[in-house]
PDB file of N, CA and C in Angstrom:
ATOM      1  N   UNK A   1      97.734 128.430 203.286  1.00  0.00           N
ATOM      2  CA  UNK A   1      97.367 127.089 202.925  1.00  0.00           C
ATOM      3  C   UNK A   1      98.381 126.526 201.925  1.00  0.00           C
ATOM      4  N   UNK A   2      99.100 125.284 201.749  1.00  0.00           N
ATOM      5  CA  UNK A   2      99.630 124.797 201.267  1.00  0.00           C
ATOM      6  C   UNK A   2      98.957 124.049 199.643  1.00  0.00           C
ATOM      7  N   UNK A   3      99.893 124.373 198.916  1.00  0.00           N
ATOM      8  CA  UNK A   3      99.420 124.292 197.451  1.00  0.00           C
ATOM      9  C   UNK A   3      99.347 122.260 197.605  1.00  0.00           C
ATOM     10  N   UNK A   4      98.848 121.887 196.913  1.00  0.00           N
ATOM     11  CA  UNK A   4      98.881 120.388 196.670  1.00  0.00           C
ATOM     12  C   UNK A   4      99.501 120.086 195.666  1.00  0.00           C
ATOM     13  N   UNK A   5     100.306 119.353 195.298  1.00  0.00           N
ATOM     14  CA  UNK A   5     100.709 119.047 194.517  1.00  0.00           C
ATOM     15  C   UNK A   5     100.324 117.935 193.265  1.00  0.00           C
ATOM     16  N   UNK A   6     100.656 118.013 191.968  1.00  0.00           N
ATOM     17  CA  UNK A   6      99.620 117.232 191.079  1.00  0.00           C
ATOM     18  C   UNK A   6     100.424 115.801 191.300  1.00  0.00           C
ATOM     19  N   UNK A   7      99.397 114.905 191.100  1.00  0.00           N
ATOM     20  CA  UNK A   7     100.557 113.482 191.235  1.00  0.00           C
ATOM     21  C   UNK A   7     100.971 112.832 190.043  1.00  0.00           C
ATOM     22  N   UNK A   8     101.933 112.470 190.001  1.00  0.00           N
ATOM     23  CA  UNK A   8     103.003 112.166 189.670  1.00  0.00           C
ATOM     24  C   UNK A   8     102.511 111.117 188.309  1.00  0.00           C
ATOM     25  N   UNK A   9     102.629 111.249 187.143  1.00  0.00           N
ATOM     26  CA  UNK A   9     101.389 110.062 186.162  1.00  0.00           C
ATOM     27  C   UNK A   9     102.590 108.886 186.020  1.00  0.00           C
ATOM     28  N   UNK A  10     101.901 108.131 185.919  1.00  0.00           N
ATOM     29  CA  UNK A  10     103.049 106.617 186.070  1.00  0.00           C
ATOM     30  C   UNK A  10     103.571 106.461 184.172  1.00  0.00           C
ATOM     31  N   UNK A  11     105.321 106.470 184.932  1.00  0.00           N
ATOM     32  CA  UNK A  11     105.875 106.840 183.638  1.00  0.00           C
ATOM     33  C   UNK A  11     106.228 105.015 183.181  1.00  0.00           C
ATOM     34  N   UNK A  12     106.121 105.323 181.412  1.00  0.00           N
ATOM     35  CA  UNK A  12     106.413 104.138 180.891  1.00  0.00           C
ATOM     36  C   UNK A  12     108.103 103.815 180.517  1.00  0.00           C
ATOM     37  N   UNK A  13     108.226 102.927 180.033  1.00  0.00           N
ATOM     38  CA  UNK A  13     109.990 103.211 179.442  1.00  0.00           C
ATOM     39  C   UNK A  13     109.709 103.150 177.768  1.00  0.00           C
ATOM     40  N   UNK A  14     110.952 103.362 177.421  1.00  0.00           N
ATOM     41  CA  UNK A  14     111.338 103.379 176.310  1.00  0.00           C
ATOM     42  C   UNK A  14     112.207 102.838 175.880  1.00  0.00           C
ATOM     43  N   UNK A  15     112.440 101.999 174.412  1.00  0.00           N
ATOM     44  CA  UNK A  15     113.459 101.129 173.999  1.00  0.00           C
ATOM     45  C   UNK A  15     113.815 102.042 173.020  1.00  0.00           C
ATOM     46  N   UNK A  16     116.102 102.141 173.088  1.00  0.00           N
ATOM     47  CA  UNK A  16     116.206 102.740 172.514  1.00  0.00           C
ATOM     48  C   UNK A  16     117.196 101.919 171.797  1.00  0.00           C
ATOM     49  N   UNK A  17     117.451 101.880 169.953  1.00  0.00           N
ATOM     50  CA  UNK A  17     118.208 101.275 169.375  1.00  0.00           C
ATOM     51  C   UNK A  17     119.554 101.496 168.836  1.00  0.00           C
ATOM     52  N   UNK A  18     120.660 101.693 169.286  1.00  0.00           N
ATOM     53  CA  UNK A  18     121.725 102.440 168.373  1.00  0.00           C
ATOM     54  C   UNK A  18     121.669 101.821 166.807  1.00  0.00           C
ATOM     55  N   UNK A  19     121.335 102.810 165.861  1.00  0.00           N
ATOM     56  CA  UNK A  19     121.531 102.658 164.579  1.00  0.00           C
ATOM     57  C   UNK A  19     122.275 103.166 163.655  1.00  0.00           C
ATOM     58  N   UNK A  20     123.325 104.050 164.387  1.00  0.00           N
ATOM     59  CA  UNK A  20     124.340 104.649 163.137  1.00  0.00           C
ATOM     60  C   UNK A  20     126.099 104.671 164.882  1.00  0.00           C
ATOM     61  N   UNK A  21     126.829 104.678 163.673  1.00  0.00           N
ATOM     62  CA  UNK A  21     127.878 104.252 164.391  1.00  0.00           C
ATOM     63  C   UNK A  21     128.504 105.716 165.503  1.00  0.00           C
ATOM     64  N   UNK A  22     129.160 105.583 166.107  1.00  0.00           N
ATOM     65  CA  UNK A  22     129.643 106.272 167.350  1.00  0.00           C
ATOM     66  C   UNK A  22     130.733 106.953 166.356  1.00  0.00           C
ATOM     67  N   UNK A  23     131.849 106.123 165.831  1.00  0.00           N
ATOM     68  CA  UNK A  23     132.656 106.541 165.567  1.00  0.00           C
ATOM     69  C   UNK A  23     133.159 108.063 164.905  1.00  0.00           C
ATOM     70  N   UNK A  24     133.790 108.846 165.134  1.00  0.00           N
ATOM     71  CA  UNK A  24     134.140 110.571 164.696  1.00  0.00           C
ATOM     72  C   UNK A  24     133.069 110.858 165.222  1.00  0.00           C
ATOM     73  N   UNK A  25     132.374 110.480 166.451  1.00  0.00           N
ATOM     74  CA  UNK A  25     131.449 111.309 166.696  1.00  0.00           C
ATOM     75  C   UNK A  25     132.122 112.501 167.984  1.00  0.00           C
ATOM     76  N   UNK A  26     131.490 113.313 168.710  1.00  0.00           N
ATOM     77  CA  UNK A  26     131.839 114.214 169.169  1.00  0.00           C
ATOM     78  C   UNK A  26     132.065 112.996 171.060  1.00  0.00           C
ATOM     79  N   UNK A  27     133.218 113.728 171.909  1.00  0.00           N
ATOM     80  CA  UNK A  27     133.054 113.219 172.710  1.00  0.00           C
ATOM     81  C   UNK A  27     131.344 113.034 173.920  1.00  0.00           C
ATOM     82  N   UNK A  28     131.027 114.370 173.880  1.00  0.00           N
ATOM     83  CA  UNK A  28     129.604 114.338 174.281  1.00  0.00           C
ATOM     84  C   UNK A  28     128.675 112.888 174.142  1.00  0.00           C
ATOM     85  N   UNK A  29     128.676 112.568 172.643  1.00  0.00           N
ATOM     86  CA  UNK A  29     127.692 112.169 172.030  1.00  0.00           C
ATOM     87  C   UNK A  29     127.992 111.062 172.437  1.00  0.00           C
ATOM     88  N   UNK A  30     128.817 110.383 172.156  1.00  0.00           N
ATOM     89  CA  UNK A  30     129.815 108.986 172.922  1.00  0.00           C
ATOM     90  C   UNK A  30     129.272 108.894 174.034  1.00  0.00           C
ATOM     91  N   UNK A  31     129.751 109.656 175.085  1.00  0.00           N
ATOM     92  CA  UNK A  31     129.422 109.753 176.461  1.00  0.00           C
ATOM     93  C   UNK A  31     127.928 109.360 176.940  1.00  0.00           C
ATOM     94  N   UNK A  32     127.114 109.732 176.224  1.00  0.00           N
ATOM     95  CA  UNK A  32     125.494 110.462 176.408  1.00  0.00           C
ATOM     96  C   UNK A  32     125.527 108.754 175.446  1.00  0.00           C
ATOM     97  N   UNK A  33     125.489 108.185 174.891  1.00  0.00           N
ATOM     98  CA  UNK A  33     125.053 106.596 174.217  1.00  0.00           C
ATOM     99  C   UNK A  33     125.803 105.768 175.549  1.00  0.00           C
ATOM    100  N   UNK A  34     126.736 105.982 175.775  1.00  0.00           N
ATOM    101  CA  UNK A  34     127.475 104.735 176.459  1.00  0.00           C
ATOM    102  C   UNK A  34     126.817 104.593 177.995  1.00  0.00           C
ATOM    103  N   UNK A  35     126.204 106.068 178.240  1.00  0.00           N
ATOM    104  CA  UNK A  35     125.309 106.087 179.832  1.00  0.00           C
ATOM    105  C   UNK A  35     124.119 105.745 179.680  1.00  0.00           C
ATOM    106  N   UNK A  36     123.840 105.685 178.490  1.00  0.00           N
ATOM    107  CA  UNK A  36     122.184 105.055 178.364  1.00  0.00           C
ATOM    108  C   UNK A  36     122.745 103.311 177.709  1.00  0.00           C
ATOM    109  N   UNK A  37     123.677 102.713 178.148  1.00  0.00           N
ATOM    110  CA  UNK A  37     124.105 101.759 177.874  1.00  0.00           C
ATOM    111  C   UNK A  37     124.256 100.864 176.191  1.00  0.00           C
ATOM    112  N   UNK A  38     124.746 102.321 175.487  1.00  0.00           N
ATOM    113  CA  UNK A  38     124.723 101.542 173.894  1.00  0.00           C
ATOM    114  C   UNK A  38     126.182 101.522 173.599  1.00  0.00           C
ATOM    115  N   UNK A  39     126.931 100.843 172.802  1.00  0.00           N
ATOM    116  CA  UNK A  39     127.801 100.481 172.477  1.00  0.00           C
ATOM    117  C   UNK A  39     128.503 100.561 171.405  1.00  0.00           C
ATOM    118  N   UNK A  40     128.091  99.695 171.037  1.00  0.00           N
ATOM    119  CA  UNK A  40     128.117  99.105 169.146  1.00  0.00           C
ATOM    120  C   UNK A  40     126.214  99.511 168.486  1.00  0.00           C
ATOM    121  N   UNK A  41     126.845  99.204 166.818  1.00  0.00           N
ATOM    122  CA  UNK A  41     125.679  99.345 166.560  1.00  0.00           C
ATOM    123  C   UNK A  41     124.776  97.930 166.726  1.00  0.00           C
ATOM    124  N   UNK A  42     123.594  98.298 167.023  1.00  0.00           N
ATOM    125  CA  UNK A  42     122.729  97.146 167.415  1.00  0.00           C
ATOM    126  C   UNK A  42     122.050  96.915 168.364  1.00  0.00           C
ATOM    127  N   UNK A  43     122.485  97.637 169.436  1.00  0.00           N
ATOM    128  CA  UNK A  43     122.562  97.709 170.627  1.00  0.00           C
ATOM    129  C   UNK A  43     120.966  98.342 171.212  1.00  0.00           C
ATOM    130  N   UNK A  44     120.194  97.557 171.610  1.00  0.00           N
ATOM    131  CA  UNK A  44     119.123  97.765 172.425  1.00  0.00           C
ATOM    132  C   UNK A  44     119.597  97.824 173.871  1.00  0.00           C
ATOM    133  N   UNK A  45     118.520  98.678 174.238  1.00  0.00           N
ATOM    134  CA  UNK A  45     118.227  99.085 175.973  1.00  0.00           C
ATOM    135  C   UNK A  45     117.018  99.627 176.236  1.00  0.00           C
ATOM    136  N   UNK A  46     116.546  99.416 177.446  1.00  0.00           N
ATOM    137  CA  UNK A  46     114.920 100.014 177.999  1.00  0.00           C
ATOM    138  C   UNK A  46     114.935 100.781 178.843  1.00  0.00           C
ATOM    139  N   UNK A  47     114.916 102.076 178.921  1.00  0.00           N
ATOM    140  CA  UNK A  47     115.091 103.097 180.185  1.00  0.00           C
ATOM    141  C   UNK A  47     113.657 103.544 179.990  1.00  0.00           C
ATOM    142  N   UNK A  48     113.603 104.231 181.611  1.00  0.00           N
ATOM    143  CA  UNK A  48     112.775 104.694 181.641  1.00  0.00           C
ATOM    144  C   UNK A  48     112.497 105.689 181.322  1.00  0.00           C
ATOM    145  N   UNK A  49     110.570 106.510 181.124  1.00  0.00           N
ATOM    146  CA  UNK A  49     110.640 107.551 180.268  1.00  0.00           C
ATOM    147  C   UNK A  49     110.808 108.644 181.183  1.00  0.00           C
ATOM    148  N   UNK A  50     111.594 109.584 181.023  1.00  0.00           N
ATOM    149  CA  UNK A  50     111.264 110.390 181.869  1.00  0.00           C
ATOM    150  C   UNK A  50     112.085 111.928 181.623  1.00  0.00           C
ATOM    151  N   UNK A  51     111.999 113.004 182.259  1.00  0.00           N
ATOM    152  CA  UNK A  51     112.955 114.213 181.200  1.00  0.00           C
ATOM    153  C   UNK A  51     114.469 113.628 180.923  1.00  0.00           C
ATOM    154  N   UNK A  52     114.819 113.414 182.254  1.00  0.00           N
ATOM    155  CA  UNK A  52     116.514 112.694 181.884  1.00  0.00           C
ATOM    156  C   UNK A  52     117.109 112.010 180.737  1.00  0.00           C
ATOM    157  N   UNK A  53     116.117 110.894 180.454  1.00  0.00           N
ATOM    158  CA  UNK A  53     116.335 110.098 179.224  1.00  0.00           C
ATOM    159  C   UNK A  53     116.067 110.931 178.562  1.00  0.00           C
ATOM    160  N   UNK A  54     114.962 111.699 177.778  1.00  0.00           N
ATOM    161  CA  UNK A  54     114.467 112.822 177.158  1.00  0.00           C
ATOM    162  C   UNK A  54     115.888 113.265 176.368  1.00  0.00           C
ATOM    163  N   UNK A  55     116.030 113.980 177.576  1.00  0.00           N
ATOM    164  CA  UNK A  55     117.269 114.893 177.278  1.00  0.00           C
ATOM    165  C   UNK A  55     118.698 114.363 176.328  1.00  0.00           C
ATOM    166  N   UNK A  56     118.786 112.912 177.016  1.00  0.00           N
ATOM    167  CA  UNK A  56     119.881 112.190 176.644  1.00  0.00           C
ATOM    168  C   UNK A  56     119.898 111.250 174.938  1.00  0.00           C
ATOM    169  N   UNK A  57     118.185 111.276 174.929  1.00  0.00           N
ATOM    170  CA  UNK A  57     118.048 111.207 173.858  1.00  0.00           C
ATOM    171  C   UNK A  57     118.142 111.652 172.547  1.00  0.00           C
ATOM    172  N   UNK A  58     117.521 113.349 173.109  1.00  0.00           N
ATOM    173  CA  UNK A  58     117.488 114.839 172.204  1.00  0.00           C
ATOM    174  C   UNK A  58     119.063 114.939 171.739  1.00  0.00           C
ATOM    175  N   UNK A  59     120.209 114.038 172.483  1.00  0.00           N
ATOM    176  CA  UNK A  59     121.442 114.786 172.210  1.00  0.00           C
ATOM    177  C   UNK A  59     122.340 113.776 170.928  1.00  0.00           C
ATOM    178  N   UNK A  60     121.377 112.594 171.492  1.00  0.00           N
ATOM    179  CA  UNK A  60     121.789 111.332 170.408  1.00  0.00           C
ATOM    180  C   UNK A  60     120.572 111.088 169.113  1.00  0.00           C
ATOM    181  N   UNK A  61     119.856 112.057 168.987  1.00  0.00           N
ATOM    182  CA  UNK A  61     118.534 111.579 168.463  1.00  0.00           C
ATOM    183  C   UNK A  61     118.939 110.923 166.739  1.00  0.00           C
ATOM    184  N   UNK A  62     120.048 111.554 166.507  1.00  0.00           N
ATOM    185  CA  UNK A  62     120.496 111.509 165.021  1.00  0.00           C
ATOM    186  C   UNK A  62     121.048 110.143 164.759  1.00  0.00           C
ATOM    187  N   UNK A  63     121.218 109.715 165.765  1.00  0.00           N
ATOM    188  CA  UNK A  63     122.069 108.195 165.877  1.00  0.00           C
ATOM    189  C   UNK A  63     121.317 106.828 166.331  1.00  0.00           C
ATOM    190  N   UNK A  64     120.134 107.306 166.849  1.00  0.00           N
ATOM    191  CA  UNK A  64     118.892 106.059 167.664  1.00  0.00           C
ATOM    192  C   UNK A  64     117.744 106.474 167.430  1.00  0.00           C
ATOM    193  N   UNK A  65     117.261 104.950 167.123  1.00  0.00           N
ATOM    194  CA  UNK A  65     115.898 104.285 166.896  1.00  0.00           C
ATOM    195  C   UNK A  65     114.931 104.660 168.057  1.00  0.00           C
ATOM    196  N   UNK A  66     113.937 105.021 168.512  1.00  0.00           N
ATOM    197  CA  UNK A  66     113.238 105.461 169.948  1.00  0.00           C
ATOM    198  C   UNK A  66     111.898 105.090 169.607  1.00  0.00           C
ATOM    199  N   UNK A  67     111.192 103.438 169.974  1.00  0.00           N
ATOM    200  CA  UNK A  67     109.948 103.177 170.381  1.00  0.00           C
ATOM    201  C   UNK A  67     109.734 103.367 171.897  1.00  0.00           C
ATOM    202  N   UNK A  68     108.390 103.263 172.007  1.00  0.00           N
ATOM    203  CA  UNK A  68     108.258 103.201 172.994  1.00  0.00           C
ATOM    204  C   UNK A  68     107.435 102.030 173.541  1.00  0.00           C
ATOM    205  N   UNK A  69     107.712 101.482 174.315  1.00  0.00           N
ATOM    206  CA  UNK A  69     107.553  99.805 174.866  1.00  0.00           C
ATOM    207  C   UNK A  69     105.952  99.848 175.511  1.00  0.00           C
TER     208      UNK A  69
END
């Protein structure tokens, strides 16, 4: 018999704020802000919640603001 699978809970997003600057930061860290679309400081964006962002967050967490919308 085939297992069922649990469904899927409807994910919210999250607004994330760049609040400390990029600059001397590690290339990673750069990389991982500029794909979640931050820039400069100031810089809002709304992704969705989900492990991916999670992750991308956990790597910038020292540098962004993270409500959740």
């Amino acid at each position: 018999m085939a297992e069922k699978k649990a469904p899927k809970k409807a994910t919210g997003t999250v607004t994330i704020k760049l609040v400390r600057s990029l600059s001397g930061r590690s290339v990673k860290q750069q990389a991982t802000a500029e794909s979640l679309g931050l820039k400069r400081i100031g810089d809002v964006t709304v992704q969705p919640e989900n492990d991916a962002t999670a992750g991308k967050i956990n790597v910038i967490a020292h540098l962004v603001e993270v409500t959740n919308a």
